[in-house]
Protein backbone atom coordinates (compact mmCIF):
# COMPACT_ATOMS: atom_id res chain seq x y z
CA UNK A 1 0.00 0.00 0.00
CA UNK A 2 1.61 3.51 -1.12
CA UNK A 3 0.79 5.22 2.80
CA UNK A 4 3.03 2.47 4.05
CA UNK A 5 5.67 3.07 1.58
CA UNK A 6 5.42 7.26 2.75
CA UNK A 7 5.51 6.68 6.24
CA UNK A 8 8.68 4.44 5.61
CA UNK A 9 10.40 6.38 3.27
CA UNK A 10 9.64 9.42 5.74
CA UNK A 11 11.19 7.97 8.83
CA UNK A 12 14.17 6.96 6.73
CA UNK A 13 14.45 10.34 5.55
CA UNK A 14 14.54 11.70 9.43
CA UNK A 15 16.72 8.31 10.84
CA UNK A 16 18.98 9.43 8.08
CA UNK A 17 18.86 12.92 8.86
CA UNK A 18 19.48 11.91 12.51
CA UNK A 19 22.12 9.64 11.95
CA UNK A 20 23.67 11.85 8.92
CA UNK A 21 23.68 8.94 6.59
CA UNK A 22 23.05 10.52 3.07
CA UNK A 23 22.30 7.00 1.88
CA UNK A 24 19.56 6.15 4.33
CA UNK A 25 17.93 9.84 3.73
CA UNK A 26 18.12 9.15 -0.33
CA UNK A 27 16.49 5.19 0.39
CA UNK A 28 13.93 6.91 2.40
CA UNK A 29 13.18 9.28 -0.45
CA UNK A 30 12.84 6.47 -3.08
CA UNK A 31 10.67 4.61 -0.54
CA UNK A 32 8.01 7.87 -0.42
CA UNK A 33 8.39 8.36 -4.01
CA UNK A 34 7.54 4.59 -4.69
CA UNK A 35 4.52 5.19 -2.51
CA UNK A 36 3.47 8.30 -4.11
CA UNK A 37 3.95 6.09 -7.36
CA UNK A 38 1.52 2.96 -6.09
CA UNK A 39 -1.24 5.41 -4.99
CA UNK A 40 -1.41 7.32 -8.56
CA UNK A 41 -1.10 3.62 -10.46
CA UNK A 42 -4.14 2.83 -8.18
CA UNK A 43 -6.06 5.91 -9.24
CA UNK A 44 -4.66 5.63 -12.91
CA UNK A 45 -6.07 1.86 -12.64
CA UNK A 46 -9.47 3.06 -11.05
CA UNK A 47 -10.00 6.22 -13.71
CA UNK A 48 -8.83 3.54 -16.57
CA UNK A 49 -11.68 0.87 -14.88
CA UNK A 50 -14.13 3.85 -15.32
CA UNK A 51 -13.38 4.57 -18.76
CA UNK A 52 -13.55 0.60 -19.87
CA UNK A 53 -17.51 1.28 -17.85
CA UNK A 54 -18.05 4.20 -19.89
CA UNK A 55 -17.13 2.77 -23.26
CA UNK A 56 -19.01 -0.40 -22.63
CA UNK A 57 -22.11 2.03 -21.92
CA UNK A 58 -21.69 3.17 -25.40
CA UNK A 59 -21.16 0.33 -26.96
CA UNK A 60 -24.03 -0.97 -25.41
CA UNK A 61 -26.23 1.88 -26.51
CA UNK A 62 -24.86 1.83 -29.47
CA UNK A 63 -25.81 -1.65 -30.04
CA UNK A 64 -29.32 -0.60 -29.04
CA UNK A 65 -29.63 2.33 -31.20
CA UNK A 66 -28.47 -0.13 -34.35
CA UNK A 67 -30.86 -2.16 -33.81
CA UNK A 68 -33.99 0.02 -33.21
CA UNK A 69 -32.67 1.55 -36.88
CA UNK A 70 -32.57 -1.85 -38.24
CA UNK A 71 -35.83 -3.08 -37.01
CA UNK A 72 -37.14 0.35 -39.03
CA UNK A 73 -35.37 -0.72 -41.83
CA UNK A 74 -36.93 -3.77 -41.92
CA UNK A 75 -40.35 -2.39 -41.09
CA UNK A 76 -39.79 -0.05 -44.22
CA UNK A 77 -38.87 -2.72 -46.64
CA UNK A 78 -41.86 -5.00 -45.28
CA UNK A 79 -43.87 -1.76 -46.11
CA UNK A 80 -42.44 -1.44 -49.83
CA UNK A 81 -43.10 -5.46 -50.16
CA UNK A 82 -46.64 -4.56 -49.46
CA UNK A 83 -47.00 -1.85 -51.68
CA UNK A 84 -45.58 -3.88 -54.85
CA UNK A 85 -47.77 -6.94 -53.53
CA UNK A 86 -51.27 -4.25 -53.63
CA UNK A 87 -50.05 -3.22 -56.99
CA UNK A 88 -49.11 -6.16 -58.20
CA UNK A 89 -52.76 -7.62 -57.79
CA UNK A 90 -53.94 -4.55 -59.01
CA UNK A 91 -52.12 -5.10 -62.71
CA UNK A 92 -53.59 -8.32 -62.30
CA UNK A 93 -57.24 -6.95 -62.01
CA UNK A 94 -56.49 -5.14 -64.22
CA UNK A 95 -55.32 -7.70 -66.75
CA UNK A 96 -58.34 -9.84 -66.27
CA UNK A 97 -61.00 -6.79 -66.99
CA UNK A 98 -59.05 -5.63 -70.42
């Protein structure tokens, strides 16, 4: 967990300010900076989670929107097939009178 990694790094940094060991000050430093590091892959993992949410929203929607349109499509062309099926009795009427 990144707090544990601060805290660490932070009492390294003052042992090694106490002691006046560069080396345990600069291991202490890494330490907080690796903590700072795990708590903004966390949120970078959490905001990317989020996005993936979002975009399988849209998809979704998108998915349902395509549809809807192709169900009107279809209703459309069932129309037309009508239409040409009315007329195409009608020539025949009309064949049989003439």
């Amino acid at each position: 967990m990144g707090i544990t990694d601060k805290i660490t790094g932070r009492a390294k940094q003052a042992a090694g300010d106490l002691a006046g060991a560069d080396s345990i000050k600069q291991e202490g430093r890494d330490e907080e900076r690796k903590g700072e590091a795990k708590d903004q892959l966390r949120q970078d993992e959490a905001r990317a989670e989020q996005e993936q949410s979002k975009a399988e929203a849209r998809k979704e929607e998108a998915q349902r929107h395509a549809d809807q349109v192709a169900e009107q499509e279809d209703q459309r062309a069932a129309q037309q097939e009508d239409m040409a099926e009315h007329r195409a009795h009608e020539v025949e009427d009309l064949e049989r009178r003439t």
